[in-house]
PDB file of N, CA and C in Angstrom:
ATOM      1  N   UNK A   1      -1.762  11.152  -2.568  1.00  0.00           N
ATOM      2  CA  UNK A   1      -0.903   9.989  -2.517  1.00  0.00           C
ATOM      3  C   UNK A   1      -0.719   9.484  -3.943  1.00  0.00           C
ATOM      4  N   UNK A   2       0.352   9.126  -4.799  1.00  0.00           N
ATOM      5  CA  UNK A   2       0.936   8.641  -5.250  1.00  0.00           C
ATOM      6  C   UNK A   2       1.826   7.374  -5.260  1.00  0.00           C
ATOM      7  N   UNK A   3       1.620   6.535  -6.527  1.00  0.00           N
ATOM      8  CA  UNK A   3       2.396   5.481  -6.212  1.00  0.00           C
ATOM      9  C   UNK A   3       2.443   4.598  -7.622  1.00  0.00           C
ATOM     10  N   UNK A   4       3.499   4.042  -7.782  1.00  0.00           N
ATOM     11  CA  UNK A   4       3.933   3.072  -9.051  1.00  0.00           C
ATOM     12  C   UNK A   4       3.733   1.401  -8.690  1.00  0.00           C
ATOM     13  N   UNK A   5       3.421   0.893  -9.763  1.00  0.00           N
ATOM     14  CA  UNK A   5       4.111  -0.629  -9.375  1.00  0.00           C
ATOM     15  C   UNK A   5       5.112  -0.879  -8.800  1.00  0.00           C
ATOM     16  N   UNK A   6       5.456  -1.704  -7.942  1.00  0.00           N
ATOM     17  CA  UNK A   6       7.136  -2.287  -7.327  1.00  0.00           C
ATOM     18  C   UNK A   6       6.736  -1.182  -5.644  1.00  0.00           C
ATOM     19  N   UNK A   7       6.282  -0.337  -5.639  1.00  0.00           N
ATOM     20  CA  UNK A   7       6.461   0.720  -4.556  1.00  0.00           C
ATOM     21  C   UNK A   7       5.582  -0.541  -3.537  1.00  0.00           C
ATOM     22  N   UNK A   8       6.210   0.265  -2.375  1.00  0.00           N
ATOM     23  CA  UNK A   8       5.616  -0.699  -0.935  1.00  0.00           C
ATOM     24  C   UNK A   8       4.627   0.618  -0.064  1.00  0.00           C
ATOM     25  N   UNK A   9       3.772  -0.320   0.392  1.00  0.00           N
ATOM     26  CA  UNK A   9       2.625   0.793   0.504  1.00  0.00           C
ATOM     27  C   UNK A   9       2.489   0.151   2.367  1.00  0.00           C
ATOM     28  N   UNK A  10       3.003   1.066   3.349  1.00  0.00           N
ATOM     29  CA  UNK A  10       3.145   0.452   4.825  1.00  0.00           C
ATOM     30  C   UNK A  10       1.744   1.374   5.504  1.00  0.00           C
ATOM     31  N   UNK A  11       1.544   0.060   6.354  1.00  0.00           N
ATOM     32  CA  UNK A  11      -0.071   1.002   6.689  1.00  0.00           C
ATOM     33  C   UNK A  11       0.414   0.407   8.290  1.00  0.00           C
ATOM     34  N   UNK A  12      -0.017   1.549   8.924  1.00  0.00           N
ATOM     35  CA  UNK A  12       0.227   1.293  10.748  1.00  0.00           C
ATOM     36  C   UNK A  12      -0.973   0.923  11.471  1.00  0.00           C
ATOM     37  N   UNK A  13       0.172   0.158  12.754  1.00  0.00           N
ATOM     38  CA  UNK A  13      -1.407  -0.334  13.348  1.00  0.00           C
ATOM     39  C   UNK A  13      -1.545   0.725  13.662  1.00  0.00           C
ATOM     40  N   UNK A  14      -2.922   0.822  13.969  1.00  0.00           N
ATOM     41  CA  UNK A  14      -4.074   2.068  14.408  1.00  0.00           C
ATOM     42  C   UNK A  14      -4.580   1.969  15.889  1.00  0.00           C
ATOM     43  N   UNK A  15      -4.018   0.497  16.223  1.00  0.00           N
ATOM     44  CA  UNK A  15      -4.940   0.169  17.971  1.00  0.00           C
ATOM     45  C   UNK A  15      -3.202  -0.536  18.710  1.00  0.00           C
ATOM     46  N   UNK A  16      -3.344  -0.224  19.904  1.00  0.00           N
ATOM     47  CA  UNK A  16      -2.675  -1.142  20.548  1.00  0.00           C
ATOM     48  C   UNK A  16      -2.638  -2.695  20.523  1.00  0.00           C
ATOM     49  N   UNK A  17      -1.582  -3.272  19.998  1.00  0.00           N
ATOM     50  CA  UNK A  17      -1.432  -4.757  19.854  1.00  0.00           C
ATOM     51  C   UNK A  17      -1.033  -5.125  18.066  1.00  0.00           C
ATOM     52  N   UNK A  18      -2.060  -4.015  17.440  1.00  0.00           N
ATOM     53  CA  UNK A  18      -2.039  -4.268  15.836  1.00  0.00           C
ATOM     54  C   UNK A  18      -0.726  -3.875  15.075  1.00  0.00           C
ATOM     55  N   UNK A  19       0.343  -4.204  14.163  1.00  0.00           N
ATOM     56  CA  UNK A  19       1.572  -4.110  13.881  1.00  0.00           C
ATOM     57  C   UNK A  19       1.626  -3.534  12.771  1.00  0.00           C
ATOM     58  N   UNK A  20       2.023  -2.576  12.099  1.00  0.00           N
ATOM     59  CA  UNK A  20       2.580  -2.340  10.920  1.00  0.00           C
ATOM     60  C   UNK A  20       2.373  -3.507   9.770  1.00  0.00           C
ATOM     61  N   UNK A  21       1.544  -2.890   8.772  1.00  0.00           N
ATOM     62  CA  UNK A  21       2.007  -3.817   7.394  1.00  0.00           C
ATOM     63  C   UNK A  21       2.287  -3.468   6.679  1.00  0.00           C
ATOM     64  N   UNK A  22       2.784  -4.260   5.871  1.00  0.00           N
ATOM     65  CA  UNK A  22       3.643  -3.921   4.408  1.00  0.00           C
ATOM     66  C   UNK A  22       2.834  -4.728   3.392  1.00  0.00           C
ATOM     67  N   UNK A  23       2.713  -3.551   2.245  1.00  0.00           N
ATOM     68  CA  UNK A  23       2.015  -4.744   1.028  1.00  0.00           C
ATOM     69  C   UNK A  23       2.935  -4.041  -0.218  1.00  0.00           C
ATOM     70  N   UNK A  24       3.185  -5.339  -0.875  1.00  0.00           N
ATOM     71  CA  UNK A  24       3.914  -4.597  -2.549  1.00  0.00           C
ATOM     72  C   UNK A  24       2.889  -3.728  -3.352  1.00  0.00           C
ATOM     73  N   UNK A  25       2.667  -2.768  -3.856  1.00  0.00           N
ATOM     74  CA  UNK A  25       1.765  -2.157  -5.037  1.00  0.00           C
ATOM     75  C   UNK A  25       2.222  -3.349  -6.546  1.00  0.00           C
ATOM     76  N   UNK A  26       0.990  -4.023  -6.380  1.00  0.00           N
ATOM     77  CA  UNK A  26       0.669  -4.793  -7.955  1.00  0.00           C
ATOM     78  C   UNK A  26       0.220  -3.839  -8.927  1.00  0.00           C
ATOM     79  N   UNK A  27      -0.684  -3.288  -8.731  1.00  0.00           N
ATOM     80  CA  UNK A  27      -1.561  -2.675  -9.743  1.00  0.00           C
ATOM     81  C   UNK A  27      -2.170  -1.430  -9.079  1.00  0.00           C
ATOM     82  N   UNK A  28      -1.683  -0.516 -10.276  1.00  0.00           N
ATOM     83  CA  UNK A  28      -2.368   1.163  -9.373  1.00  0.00           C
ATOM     84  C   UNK A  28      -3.604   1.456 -10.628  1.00  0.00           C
ATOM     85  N   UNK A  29      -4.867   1.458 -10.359  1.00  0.00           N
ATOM     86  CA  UNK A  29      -6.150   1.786 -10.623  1.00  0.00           C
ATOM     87  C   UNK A  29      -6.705   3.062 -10.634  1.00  0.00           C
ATOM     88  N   UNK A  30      -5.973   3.827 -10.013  1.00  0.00           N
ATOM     89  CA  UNK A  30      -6.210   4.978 -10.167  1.00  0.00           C
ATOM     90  C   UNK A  30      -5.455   6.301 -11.337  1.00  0.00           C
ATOM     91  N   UNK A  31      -5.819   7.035 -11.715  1.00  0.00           N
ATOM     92  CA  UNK A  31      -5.072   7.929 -12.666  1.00  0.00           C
ATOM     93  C   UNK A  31      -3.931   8.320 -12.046  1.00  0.00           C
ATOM     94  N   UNK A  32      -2.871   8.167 -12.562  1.00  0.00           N
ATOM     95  CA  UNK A  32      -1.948   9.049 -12.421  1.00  0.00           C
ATOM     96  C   UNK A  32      -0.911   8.785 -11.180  1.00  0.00           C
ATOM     97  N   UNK A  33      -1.506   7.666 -11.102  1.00  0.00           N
ATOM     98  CA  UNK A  33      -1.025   6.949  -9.558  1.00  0.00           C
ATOM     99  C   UNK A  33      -1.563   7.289  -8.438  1.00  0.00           C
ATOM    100  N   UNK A  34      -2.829   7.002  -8.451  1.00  0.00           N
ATOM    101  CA  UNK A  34      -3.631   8.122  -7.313  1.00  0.00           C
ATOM    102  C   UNK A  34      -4.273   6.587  -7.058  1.00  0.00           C
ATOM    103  N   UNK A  35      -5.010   6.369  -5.560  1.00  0.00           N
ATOM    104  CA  UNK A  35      -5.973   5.608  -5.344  1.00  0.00           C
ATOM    105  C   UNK A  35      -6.851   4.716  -6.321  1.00  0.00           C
ATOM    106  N   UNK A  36      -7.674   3.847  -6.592  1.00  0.00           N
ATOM    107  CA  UNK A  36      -6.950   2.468  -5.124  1.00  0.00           C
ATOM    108  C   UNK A  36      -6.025   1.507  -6.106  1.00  0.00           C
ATOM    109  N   UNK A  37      -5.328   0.635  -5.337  1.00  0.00           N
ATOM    110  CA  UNK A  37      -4.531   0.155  -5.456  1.00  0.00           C
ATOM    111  C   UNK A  37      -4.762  -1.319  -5.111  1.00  0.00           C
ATOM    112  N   UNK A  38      -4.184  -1.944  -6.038  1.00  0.00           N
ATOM    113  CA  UNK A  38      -4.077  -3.730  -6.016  1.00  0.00           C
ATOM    114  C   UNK A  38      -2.806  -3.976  -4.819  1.00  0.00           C
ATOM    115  N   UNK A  39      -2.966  -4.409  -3.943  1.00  0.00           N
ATOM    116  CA  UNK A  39      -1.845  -5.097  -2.738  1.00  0.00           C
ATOM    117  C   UNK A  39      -1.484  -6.096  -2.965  1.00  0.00           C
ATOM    118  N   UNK A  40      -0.545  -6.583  -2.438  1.00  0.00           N
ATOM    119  CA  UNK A  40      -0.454  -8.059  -2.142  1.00  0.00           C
ATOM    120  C   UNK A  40       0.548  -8.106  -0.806  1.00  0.00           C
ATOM    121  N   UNK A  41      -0.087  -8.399   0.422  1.00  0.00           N
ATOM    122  CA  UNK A  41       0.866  -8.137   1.798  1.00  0.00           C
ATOM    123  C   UNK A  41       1.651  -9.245   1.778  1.00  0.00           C
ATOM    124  N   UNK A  42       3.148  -9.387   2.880  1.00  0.00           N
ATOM    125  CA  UNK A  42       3.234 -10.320   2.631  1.00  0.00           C
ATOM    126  C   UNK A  42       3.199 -11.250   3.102  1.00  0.00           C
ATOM    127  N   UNK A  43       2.318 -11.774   4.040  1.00  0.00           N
ATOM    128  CA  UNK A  43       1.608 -13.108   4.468  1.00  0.00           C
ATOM    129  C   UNK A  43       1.016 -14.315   3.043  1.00  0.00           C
ATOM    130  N   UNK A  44       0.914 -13.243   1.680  1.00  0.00           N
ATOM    131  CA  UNK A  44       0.454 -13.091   0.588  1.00  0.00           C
ATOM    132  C   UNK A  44      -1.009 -12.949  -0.071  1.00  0.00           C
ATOM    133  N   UNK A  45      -1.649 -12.501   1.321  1.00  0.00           N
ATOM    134  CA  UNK A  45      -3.109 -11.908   1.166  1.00  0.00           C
ATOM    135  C   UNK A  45      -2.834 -11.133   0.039  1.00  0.00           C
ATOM    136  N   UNK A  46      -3.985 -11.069  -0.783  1.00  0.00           N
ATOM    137  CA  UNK A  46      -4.216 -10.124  -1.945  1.00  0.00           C
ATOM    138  C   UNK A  46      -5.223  -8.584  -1.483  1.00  0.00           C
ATOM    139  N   UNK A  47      -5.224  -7.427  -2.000  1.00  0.00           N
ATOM    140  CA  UNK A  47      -6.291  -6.050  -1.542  1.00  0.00           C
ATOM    141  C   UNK A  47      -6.500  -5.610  -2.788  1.00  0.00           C
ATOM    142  N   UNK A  48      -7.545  -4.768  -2.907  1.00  0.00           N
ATOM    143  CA  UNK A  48      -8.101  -3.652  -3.415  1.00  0.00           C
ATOM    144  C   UNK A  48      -8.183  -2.735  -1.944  1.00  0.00           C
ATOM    145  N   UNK A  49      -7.302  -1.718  -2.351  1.00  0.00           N
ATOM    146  CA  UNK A  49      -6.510  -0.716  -1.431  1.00  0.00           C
ATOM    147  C   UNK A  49      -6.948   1.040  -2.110  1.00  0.00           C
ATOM    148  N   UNK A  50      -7.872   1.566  -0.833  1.00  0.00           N
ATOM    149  CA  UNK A  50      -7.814   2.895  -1.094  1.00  0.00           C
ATOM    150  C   UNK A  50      -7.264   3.762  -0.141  1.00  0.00           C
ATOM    151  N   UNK A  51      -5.636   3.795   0.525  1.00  0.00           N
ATOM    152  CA  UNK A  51      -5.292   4.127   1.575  1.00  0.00           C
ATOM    153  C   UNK A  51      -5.766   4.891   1.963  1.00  0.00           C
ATOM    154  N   UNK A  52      -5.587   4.901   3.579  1.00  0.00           N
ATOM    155  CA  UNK A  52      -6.270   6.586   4.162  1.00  0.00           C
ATOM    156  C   UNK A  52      -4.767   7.111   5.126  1.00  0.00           C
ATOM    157  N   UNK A  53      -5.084   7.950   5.767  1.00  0.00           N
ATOM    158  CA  UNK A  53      -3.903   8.352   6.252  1.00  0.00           C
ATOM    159  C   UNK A  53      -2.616   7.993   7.564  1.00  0.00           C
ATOM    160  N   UNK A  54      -3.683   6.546   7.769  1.00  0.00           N
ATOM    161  CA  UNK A  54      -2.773   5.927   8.651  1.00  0.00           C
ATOM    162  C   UNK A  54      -1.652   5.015   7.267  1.00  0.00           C
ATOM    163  N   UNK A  55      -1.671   5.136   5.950  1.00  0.00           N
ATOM    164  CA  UNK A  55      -0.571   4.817   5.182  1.00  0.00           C
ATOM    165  C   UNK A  55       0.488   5.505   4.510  1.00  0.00           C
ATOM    166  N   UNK A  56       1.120   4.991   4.595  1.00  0.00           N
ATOM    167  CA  UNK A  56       2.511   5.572   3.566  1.00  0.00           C
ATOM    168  C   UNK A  56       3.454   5.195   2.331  1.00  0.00           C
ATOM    169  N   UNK A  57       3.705   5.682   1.319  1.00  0.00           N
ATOM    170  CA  UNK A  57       4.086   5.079   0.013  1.00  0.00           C
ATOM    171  C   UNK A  57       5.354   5.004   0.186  1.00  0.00           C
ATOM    172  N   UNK A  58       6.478   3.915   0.038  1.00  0.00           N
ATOM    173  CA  UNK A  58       7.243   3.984   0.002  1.00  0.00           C
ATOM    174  C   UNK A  58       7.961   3.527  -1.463  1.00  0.00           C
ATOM    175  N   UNK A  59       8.569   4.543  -2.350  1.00  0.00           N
ATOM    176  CA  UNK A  59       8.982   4.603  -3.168  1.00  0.00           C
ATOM    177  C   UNK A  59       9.817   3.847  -3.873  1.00  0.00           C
ATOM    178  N   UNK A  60      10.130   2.747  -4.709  1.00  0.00           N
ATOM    179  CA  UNK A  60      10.875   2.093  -5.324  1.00  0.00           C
ATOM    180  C   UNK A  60      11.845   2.335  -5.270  1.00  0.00           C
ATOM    181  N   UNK A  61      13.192   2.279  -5.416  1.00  0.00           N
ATOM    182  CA  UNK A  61      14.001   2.328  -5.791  1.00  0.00           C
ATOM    183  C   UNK A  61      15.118   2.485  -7.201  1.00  0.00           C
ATOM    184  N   UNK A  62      15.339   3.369  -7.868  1.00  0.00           N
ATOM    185  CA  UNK A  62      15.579   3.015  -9.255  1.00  0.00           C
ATOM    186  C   UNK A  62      17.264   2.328  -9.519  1.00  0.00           C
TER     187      UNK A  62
END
């Protein structure tokens, strides 16, 4: 997984009832854009984020 600042990082619910979230990528901590990652969802909870594979990077836009 890969990912830049500005990219949206959507993680699924995993259980019945739990919804899809969305968090902006603040800050990527890892080399090269690799794991973990600074969040900020937007309810505007803040994370230290090491996705697993219920997530997905969704790519900025240029």
């Amino acid at each position: 997984m890969q990912a830049s600042v500005g990219d949206t990082l959507l993680v699924h619910g995993r259980t019945v009832g739990k919804h899809d979230r969305t968090a902006e990528i603040t800050e990527v901590l890892g080399e090269n854009g690799t794991p973990p990652y600074r969040v900020r969802f937007d309810d505007g909870h803040e994370a230290l984020m090491s996705p697993g594979p219920d997530s997905v990077v969704r790519h900025e836009k240029s």
